[in-house]
N, C-alpha and C. Protein backbone atom coordinates (compact mmCIF):
# COMPACT_ATOMS: atom_id res chain seq x y z
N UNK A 1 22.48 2.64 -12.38
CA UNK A 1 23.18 2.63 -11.12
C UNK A 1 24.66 2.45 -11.40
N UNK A 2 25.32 3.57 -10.87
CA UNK A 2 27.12 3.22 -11.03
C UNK A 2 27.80 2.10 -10.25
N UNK A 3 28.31 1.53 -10.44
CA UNK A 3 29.03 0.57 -9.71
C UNK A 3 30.59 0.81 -9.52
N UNK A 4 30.99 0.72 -8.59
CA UNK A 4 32.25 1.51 -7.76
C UNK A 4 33.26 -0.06 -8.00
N UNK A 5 34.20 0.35 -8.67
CA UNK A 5 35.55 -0.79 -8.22
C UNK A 5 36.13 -0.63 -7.27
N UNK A 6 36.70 -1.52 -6.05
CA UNK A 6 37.21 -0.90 -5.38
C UNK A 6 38.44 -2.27 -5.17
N UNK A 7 39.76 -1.95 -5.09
CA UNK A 7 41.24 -2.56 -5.08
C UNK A 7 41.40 -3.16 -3.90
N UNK A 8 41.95 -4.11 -3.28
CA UNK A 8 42.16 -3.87 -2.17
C UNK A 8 43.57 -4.88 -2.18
N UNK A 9 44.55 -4.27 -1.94
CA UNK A 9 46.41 -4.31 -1.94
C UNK A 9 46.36 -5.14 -0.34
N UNK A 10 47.11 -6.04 -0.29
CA UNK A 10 47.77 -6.37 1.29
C UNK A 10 49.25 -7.30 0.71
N UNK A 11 49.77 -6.44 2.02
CA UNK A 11 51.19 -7.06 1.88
C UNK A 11 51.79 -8.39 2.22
N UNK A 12 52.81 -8.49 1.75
CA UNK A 12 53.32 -9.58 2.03
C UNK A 12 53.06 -10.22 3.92
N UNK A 13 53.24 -9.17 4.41
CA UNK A 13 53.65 -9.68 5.86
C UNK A 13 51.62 -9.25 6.46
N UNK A 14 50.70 -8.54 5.78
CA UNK A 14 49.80 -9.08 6.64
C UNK A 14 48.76 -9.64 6.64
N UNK A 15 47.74 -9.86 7.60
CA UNK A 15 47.03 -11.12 7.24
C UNK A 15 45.63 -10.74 7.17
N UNK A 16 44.86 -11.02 6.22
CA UNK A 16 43.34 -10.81 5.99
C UNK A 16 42.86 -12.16 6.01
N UNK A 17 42.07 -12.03 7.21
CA UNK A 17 41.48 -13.55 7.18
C UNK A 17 40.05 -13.42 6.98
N UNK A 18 39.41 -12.44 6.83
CA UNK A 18 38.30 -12.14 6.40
C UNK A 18 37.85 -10.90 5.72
N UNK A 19 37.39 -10.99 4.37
CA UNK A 19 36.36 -9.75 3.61
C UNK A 19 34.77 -10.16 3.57
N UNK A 20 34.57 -8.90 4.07
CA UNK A 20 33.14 -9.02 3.73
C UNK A 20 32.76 -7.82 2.66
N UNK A 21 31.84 -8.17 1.86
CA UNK A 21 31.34 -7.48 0.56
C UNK A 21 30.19 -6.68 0.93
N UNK A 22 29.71 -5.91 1.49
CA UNK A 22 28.69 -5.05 1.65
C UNK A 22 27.25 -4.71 0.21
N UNK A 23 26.01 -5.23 0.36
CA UNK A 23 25.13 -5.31 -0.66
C UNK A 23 24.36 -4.17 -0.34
N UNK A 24 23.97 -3.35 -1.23
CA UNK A 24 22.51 -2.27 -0.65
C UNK A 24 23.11 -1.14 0.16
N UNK A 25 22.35 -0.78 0.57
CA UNK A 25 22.51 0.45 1.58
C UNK A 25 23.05 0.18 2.95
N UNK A 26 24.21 0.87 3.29
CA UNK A 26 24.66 0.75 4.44
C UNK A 26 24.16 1.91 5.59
N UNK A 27 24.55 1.49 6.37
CA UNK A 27 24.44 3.15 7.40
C UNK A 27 22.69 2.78 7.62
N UNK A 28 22.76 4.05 8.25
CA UNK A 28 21.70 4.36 8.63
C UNK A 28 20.21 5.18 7.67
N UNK A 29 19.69 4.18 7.75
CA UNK A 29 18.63 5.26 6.92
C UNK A 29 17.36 5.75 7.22
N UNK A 30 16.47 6.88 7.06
CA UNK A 30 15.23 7.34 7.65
C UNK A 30 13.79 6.71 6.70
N UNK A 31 13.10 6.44 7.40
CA UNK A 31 12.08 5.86 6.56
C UNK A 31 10.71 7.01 6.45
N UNK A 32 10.31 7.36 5.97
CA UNK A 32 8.77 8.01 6.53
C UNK A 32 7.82 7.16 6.86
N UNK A 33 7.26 8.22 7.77
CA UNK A 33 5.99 7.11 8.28
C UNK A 33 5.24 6.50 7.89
N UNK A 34 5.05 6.99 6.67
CA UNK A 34 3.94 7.29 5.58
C UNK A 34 4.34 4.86 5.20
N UNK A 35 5.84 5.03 4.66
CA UNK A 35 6.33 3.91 4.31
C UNK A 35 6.40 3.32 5.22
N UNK A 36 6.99 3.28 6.54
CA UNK A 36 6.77 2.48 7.96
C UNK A 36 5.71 1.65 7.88
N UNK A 37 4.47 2.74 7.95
CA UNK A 37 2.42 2.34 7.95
C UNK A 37 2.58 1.26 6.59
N UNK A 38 2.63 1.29 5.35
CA UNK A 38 2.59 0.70 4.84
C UNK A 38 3.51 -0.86 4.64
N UNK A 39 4.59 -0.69 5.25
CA UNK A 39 5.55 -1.83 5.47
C UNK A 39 4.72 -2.83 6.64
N UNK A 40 4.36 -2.30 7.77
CA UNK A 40 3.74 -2.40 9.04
C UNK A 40 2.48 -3.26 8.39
N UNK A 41 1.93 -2.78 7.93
CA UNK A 41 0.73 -2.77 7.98
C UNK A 41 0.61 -4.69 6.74
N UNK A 42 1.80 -4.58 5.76
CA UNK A 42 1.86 -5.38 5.14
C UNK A 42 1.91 -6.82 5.77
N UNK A 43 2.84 -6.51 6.70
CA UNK A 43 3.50 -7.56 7.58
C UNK A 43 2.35 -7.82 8.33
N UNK A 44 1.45 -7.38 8.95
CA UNK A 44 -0.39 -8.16 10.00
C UNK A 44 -1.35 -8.70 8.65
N UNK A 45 -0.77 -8.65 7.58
CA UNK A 45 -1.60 -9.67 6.27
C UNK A 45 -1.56 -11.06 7.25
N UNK A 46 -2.97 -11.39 6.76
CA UNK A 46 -2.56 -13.25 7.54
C UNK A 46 -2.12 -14.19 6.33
N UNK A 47 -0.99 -14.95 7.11
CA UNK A 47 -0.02 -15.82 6.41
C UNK A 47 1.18 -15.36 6.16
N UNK A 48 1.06 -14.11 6.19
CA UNK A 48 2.68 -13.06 6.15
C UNK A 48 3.53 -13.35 6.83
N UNK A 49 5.10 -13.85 6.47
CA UNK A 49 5.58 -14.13 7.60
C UNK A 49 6.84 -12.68 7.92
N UNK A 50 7.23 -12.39 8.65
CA UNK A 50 7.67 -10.76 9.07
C UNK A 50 9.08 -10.99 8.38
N UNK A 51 9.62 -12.34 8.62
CA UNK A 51 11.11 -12.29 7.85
C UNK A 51 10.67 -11.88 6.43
N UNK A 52 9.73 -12.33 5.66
CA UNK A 52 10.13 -12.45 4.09
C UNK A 52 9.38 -10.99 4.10
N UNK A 53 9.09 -10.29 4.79
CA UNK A 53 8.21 -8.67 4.14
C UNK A 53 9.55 -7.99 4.78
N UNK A 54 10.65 -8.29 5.65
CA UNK A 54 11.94 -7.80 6.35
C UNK A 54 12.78 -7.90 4.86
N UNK A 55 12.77 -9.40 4.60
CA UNK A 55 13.73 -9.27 3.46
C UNK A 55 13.45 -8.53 2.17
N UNK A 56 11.95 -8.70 2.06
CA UNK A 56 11.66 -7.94 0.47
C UNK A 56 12.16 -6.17 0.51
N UNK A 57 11.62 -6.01 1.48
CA UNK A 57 11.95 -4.10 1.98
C UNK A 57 13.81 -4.21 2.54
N UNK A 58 14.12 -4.85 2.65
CA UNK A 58 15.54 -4.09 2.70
C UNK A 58 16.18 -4.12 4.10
N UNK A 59 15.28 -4.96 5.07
CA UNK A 59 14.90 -4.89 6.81
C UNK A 59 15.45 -6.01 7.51
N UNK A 60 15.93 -5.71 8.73
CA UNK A 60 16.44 -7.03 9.46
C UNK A 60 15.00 -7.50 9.76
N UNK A 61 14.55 -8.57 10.48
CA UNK A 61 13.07 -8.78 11.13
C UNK A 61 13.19 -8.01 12.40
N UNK A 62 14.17 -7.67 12.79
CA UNK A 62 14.59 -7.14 14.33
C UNK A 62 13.96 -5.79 14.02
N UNK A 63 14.18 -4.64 13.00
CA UNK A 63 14.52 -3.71 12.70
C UNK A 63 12.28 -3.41 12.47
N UNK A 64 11.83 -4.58 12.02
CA UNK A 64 10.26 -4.74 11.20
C UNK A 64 9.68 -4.75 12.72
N UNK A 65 10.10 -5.76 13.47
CA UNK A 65 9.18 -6.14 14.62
C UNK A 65 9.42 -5.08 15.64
N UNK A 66 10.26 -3.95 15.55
CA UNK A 66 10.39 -2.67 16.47
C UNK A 66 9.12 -1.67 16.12
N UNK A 67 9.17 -1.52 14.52
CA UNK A 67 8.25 -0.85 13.96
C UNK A 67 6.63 -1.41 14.15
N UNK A 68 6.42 -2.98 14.08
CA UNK A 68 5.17 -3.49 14.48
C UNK A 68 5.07 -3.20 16.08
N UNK A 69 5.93 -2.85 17.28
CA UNK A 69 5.59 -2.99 18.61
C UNK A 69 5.10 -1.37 18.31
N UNK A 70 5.86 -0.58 17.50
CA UNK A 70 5.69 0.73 17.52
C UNK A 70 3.78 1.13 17.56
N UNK A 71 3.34 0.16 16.16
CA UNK A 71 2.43 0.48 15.88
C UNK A 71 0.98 0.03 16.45
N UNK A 72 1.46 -0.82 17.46
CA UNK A 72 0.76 -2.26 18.36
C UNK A 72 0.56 -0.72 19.86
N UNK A 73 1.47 -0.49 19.62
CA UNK A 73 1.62 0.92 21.02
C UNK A 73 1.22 2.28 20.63
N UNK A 74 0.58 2.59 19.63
CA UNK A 74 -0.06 3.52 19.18
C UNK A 74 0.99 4.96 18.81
N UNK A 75 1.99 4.54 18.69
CA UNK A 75 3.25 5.67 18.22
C UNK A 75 3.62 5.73 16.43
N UNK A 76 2.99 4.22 15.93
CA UNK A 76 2.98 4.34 14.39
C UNK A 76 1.47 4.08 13.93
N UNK A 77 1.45 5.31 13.24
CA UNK A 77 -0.55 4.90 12.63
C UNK A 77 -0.20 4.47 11.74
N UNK A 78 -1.19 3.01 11.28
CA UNK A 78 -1.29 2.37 10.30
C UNK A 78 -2.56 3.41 9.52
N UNK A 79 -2.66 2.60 7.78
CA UNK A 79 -3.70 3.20 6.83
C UNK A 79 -4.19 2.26 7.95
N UNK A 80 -5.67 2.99 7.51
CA UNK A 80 -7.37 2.35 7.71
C UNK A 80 -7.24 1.64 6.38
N UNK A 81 -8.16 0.61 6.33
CA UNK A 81 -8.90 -0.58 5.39
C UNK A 81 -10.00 0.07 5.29
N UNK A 82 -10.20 1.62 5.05
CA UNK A 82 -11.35 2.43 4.45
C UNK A 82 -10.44 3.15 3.68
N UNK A 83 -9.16 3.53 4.07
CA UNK A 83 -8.72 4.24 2.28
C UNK A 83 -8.70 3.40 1.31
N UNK A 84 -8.74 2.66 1.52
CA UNK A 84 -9.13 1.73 0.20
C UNK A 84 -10.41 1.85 -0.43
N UNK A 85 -10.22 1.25 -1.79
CA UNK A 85 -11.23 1.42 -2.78
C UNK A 85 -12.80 1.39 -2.40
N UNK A 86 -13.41 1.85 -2.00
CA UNK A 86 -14.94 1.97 -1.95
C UNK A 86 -15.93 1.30 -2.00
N UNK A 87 -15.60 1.24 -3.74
CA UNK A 87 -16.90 0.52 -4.40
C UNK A 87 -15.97 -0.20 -5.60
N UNK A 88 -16.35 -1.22 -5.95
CA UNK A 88 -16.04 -2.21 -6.90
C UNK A 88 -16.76 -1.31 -8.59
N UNK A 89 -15.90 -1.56 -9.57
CA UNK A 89 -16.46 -1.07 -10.49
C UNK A 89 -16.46 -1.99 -11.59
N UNK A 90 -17.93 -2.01 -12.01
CA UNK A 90 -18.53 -3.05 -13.07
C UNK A 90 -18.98 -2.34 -14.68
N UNK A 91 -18.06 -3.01 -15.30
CA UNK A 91 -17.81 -2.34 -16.97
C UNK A 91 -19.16 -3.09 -17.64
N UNK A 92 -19.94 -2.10 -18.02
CA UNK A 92 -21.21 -3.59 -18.78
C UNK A 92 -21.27 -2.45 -20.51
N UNK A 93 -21.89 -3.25 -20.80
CA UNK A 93 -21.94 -2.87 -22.21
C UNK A 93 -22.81 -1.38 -22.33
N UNK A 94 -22.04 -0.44 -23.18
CA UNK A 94 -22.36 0.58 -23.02
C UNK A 94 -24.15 0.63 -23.64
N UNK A 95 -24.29 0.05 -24.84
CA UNK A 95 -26.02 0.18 -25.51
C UNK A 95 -27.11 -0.36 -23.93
N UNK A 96 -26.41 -1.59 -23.44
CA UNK A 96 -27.58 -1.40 -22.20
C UNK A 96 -27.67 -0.31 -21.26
N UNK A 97 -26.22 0.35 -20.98
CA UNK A 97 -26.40 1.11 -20.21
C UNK A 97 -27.48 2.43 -20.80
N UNK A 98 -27.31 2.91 -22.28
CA UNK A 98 -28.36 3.92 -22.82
C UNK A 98 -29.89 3.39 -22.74
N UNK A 99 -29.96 1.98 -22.91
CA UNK A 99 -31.15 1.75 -22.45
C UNK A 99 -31.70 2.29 -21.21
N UNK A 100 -31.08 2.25 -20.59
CA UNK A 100 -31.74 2.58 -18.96
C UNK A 100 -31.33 3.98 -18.54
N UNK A 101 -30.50 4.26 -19.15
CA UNK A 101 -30.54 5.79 -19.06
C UNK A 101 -31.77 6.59 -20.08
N UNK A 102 -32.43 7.44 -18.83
CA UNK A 102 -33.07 8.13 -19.62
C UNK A 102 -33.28 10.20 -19.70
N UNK A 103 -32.22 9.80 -19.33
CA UNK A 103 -31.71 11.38 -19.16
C UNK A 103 -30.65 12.23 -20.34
N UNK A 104 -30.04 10.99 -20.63
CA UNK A 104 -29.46 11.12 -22.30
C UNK A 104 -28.13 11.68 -21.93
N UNK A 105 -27.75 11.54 -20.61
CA UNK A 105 -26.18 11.96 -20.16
C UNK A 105 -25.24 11.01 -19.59
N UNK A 106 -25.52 10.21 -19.46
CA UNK A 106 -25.31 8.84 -18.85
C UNK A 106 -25.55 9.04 -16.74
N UNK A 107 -25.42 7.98 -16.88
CA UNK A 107 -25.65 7.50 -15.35
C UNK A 107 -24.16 6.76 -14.64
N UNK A 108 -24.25 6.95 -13.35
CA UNK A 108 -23.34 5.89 -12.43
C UNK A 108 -24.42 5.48 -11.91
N UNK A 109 -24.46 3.57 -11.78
CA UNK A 109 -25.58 3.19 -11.17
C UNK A 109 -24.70 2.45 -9.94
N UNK A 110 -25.05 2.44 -8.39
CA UNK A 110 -24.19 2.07 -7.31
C UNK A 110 -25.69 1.25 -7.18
N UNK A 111 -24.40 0.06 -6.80
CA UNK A 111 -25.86 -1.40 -5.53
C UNK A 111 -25.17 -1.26 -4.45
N UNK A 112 -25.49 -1.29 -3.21
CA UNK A 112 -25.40 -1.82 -1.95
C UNK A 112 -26.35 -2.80 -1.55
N UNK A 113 -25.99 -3.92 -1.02
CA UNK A 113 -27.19 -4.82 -0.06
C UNK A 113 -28.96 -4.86 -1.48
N UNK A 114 -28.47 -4.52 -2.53
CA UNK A 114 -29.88 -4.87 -3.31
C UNK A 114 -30.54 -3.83 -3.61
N UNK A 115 -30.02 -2.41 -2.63
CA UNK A 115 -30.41 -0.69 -3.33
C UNK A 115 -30.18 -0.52 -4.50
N UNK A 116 -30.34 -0.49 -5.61
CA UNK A 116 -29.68 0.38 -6.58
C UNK A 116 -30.10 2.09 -6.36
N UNK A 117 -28.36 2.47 -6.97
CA UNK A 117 -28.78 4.16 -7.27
C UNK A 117 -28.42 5.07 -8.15
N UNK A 118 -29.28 5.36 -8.97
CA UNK A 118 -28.55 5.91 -9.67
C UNK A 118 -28.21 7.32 -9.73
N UNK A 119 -27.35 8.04 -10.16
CA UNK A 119 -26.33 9.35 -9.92
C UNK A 119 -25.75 9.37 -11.63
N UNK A 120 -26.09 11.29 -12.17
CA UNK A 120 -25.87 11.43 -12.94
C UNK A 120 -24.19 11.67 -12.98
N UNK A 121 -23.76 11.25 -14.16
CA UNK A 121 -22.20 11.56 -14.68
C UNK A 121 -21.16 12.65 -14.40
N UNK A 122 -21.90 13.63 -13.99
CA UNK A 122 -21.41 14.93 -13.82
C UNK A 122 -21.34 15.20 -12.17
N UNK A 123 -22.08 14.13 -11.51
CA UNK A 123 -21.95 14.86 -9.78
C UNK A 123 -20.76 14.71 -9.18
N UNK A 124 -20.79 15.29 -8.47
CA UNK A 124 -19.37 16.11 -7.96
C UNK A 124 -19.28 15.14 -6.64
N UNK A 125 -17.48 14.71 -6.93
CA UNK A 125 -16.89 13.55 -6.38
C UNK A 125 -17.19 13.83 -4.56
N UNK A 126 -17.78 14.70 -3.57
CA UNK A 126 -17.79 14.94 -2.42
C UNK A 126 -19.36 14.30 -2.51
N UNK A 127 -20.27 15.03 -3.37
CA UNK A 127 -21.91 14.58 -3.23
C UNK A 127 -22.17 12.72 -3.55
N UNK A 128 -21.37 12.70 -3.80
CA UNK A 128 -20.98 10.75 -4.71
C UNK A 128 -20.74 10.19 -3.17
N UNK A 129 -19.77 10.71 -2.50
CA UNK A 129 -19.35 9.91 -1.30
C UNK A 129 -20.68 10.26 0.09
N UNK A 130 -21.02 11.27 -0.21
CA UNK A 130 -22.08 11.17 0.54
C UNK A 130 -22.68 10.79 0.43
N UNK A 131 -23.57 10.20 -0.61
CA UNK A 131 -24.64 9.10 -0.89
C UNK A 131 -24.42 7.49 -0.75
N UNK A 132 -22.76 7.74 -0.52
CA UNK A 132 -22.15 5.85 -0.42
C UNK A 132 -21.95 5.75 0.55
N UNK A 133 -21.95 7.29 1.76
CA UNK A 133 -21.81 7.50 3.40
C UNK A 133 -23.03 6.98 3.99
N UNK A 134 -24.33 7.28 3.17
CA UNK A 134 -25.71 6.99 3.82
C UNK A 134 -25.96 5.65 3.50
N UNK A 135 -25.66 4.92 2.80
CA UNK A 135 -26.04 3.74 1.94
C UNK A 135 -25.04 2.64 2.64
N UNK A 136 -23.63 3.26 3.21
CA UNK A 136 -22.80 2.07 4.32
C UNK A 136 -23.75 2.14 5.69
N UNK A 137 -24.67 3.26 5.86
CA UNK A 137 -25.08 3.18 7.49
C UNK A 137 -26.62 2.64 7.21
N UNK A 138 -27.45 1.99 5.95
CA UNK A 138 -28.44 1.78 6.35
C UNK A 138 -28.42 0.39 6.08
């Protein structure tokens, strides 16, 4: 990042009784929504308080809590708490896993609620979510 010197001369006869130093970005700037939703969405964490997710992003709280009425009024979509991760993934030792594989290609084995299932290595990432689509509705 360049950093700008900047001089500033006053004369004998006039009077500066105040400078202020400008930090960060001035002016006006555009956010995407995309970042809004995610700023937004940070700030309804419980225990969050809106000043310190205002200050970390760069934000007055004035500027955060326009964007939360935005999204409270259905003009900013937040993510869903379903794009998020799925399924939890559990690393176990690969020789047990050949034990129980008996197909000799390996397996993904998914639990829900005490189902196990298992799904060969190779199925195709749309047929995977459909089987974790039927397995959230039973």
């Amino acid at each position: 990042m360049e950093q700008t010197v900047q001089h500033l001369l006053a004369s004998a006869g006039s009077h500066i009784s105040r400078l202020e130093v400008l930090e960060g970005p001035t002016g006006r700037r555009t956010w995407p929504d995309e970042v809004k939703a995610q700023i937004v969405a940070e700030s309804f964490e419980p225990g969050v308080k809106v000043s310190a997710v205002a200050r970390r992003h760069g934000l007055t709280p004035q500027h955060l809590t326009e964007w939360r009425r935005a999204a409270r009024e259905g003009r900013l979509v937040l993510p869903s708490a379903e794009e998020g991760p799925f399924a939890r993934l559990v690393v176990g030792d690969s020789r047990a896993a050949a034990q129980d594989d008996h197909s000799g290609c390996g397996s993904i084995s998914i639990e829900m609620d005490g189902v196990v299932v298992r799904v060969p290595v190779d199925i195709s990432a749309a047929r995977l979510g459909e089987i974790i689509r039927v397995l959230r509705l039973t």
